[in-house]
PDB file of N, CA and C in Angstrom:
ATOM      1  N   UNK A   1     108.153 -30.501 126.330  1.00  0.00           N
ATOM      2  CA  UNK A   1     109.485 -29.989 126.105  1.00  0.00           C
ATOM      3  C   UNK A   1     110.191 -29.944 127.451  1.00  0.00           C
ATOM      4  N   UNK A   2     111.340 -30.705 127.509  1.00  0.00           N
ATOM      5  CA  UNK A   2     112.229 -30.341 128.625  1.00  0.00           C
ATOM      6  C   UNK A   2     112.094 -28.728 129.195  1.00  0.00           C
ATOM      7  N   UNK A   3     111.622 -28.365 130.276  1.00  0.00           N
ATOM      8  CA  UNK A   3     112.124 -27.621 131.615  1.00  0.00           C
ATOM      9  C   UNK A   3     113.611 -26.603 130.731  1.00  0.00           C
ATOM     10  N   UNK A   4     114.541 -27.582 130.781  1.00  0.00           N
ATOM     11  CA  UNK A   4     115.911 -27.071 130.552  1.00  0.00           C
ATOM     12  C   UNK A   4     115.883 -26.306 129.102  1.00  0.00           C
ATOM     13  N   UNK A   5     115.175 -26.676 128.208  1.00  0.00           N
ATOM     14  CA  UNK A   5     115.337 -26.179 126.610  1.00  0.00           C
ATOM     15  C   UNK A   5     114.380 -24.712 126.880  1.00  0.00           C
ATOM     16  N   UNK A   6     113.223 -24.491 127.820  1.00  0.00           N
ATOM     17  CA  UNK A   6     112.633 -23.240 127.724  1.00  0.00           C
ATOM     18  C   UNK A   6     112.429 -22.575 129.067  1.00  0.00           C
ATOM     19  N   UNK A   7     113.363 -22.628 130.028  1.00  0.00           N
ATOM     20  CA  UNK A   7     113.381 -21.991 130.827  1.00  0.00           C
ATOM     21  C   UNK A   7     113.104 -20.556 131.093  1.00  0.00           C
ATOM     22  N   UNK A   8     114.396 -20.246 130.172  1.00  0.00           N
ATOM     23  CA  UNK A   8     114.519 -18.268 130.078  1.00  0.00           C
ATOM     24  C   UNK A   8     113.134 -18.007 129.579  1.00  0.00           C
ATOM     25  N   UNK A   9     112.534 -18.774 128.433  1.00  0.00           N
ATOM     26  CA  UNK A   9     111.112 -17.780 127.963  1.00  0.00           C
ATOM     27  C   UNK A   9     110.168 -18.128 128.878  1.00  0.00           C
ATOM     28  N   UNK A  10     110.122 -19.180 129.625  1.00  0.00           N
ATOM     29  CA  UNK A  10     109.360 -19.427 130.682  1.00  0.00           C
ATOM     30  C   UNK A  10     109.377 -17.937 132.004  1.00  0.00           C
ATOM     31  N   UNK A  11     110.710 -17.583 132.181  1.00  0.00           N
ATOM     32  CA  UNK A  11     110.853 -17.001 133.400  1.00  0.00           C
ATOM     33  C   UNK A  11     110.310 -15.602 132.944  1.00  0.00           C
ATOM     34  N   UNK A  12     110.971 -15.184 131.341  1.00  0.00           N
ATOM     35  CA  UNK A  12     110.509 -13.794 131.359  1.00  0.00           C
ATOM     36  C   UNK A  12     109.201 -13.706 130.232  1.00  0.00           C
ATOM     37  N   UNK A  13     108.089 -14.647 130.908  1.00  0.00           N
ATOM     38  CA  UNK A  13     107.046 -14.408 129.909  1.00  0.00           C
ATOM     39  C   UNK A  13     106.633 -14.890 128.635  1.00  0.00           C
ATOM     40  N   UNK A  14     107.159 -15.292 127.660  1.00  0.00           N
ATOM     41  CA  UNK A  14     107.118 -15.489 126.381  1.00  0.00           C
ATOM     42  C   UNK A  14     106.626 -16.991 126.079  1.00  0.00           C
ATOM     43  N   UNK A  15     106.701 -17.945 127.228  1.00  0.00           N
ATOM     44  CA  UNK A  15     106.133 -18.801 127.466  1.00  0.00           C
ATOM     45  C   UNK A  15     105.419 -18.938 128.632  1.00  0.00           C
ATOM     46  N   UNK A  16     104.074 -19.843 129.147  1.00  0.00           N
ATOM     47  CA  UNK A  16     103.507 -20.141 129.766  1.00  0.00           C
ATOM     48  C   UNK A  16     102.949 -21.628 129.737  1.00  0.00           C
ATOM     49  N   UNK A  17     103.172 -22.398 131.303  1.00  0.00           N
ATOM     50  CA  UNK A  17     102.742 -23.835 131.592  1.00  0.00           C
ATOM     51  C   UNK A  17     101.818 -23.831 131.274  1.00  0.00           C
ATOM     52  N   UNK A  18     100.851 -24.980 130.804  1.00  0.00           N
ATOM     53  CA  UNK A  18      99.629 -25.270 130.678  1.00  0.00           C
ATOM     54  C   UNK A  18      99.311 -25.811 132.153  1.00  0.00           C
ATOM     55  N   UNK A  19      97.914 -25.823 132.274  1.00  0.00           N
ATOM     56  CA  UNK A  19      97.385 -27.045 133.304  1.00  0.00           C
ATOM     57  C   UNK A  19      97.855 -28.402 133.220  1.00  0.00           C
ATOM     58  N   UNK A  20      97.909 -29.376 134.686  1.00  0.00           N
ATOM     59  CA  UNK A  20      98.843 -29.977 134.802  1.00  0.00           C
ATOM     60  C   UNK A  20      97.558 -31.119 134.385  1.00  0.00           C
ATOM     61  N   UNK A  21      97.668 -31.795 133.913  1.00  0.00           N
ATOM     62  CA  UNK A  21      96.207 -32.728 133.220  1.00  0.00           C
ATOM     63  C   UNK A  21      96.565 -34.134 134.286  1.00  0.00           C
ATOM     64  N   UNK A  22      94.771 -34.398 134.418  1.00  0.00           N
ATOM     65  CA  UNK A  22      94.950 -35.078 135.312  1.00  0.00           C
ATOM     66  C   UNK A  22      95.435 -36.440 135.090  1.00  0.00           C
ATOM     67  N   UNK A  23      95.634 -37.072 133.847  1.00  0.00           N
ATOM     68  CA  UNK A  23      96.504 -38.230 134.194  1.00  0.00           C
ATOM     69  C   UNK A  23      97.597 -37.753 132.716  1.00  0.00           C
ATOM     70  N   UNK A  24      98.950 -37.590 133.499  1.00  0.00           N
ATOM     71  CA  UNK A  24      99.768 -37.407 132.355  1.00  0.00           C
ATOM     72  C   UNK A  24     100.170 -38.126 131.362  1.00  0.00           C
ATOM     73  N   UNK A  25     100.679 -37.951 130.264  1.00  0.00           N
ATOM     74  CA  UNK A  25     100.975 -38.777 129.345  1.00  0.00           C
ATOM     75  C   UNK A  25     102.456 -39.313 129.494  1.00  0.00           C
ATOM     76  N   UNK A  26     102.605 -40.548 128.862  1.00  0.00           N
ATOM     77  CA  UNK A  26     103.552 -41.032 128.758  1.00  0.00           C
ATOM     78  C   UNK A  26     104.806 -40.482 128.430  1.00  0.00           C
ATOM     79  N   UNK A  27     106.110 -40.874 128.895  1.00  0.00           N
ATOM     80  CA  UNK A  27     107.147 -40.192 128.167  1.00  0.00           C
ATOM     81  C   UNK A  27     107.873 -41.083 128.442  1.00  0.00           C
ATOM     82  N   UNK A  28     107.712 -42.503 127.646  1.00  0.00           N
ATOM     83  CA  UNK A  28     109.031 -43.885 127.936  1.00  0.00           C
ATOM     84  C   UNK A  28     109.984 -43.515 126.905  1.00  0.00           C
ATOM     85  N   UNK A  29     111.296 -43.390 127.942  1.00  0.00           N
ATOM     86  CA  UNK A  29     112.464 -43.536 127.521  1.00  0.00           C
ATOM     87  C   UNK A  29     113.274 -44.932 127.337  1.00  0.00           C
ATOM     88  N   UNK A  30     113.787 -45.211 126.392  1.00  0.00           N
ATOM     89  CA  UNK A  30     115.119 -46.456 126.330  1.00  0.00           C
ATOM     90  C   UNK A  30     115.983 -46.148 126.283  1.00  0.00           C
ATOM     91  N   UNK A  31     117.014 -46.707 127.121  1.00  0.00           N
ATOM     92  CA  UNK A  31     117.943 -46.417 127.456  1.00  0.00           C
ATOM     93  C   UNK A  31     119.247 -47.679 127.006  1.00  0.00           C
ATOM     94  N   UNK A  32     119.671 -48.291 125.635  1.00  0.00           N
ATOM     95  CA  UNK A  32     120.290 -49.065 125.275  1.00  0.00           C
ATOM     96  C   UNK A  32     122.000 -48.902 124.897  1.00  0.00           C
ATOM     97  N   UNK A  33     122.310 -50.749 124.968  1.00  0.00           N
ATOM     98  CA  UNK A  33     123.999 -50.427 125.142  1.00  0.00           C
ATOM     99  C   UNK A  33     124.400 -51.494 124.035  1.00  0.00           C
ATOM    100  N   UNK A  34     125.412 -51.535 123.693  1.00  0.00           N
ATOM    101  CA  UNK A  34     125.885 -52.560 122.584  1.00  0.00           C
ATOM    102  C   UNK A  34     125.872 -53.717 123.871  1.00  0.00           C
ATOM    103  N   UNK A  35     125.866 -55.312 123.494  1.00  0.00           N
ATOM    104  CA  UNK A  35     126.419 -55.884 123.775  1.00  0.00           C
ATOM    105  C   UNK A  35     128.173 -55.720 124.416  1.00  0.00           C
ATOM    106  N   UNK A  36     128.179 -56.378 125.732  1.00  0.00           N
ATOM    107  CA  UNK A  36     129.661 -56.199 126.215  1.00  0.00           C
ATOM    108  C   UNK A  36     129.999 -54.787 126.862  1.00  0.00           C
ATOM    109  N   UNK A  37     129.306 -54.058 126.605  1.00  0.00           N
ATOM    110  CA  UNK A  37     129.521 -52.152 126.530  1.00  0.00           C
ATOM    111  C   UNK A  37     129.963 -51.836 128.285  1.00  0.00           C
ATOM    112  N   UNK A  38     129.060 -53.391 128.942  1.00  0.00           N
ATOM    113  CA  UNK A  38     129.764 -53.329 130.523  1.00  0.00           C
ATOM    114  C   UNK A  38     130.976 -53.382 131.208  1.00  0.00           C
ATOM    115  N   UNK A  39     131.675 -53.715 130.013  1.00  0.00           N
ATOM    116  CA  UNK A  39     133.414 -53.950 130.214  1.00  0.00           C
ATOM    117  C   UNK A  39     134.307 -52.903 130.139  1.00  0.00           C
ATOM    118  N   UNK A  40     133.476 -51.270 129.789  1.00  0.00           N
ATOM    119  CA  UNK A  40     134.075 -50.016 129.294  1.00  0.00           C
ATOM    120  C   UNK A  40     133.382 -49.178 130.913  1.00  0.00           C
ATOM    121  N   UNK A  41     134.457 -48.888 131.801  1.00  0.00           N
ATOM    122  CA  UNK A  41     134.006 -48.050 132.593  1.00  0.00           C
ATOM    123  C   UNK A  41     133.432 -47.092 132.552  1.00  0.00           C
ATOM    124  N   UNK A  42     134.037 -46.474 131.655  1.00  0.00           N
ATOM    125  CA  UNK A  42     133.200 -44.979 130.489  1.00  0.00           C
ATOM    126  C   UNK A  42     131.628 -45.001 130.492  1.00  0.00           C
ATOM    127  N   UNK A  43     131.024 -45.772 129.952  1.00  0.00           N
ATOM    128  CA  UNK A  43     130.224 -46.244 129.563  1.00  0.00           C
ATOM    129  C   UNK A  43     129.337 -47.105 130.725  1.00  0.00           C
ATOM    130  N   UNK A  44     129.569 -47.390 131.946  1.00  0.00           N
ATOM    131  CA  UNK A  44     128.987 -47.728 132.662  1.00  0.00           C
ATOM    132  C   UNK A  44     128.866 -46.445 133.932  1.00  0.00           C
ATOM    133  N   UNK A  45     129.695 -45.858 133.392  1.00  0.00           N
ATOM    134  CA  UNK A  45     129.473 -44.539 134.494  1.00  0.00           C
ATOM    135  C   UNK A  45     128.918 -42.867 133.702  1.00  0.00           C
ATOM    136  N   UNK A  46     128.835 -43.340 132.115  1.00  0.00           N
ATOM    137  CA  UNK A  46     127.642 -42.734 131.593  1.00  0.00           C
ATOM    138  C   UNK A  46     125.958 -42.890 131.747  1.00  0.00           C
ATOM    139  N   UNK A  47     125.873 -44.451 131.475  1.00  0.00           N
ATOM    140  CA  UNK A  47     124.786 -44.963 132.193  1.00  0.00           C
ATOM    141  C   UNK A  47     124.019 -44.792 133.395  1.00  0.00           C
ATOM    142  N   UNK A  48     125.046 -45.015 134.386  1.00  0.00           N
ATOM    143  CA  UNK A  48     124.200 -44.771 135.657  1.00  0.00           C
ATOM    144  C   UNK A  48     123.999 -43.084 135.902  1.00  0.00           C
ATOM    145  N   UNK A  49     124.889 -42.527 135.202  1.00  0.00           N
ATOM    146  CA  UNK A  49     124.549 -40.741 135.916  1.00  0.00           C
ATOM    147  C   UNK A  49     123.331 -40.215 134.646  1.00  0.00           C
ATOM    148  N   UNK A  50     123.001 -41.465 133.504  1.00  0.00           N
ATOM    149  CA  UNK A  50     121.814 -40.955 133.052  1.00  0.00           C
ATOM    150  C   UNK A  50     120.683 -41.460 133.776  1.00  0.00           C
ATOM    151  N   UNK A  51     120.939 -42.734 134.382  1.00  0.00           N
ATOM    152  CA  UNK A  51     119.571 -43.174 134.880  1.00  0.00           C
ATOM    153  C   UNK A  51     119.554 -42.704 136.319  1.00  0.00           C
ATOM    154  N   UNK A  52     120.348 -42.115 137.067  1.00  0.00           N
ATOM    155  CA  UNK A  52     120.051 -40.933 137.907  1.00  0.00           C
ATOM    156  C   UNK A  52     119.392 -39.778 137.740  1.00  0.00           C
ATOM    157  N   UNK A  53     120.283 -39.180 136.706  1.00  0.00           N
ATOM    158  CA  UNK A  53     119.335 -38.189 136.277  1.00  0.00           C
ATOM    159  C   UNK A  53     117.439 -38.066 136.052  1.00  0.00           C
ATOM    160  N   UNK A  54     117.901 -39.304 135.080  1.00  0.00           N
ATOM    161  CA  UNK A  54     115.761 -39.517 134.852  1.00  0.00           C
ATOM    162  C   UNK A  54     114.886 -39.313 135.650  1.00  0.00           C
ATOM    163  N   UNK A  55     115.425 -40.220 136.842  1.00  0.00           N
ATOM    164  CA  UNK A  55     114.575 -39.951 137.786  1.00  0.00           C
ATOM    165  C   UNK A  55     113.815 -38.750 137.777  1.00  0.00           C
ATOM    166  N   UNK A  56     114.428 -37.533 137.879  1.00  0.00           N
ATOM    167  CA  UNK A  56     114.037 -36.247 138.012  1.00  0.00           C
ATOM    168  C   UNK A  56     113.213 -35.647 136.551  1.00  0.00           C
ATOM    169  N   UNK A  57     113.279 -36.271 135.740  1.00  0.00           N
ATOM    170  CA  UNK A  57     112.700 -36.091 134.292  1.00  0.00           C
ATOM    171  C   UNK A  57     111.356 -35.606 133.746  1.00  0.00           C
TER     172      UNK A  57
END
């Protein structure tokens, strides 16, 4: 579960991390666009501030 969705019960108790296992599991994301969708600035500057974001994911 995203960090961001259980923070608060994380901070005050109600949740707790597990052990961090030694080889983690997968979590592949796709990240897809219509055809052409590069011609909409919108949409190319949605893109890159998601695949910035991931990084950190």
């Amino acid at each position: 579960m995203p960090r961001s969705l259980c923070e608060e019960h994380l901070a005050d108790g109600r949740l707790a991390l597990l052990p961090e296992p030694v080889e983690p599991p997968l979590n592949t994301l796709f990240l897809v666009q219509r055809p052409g969708a590069d011609a909409d600035p919108d949409v190319v500057r949605v893109r890159d501030r998601l695949q910035h974001a991931a990084r950190t994911w």
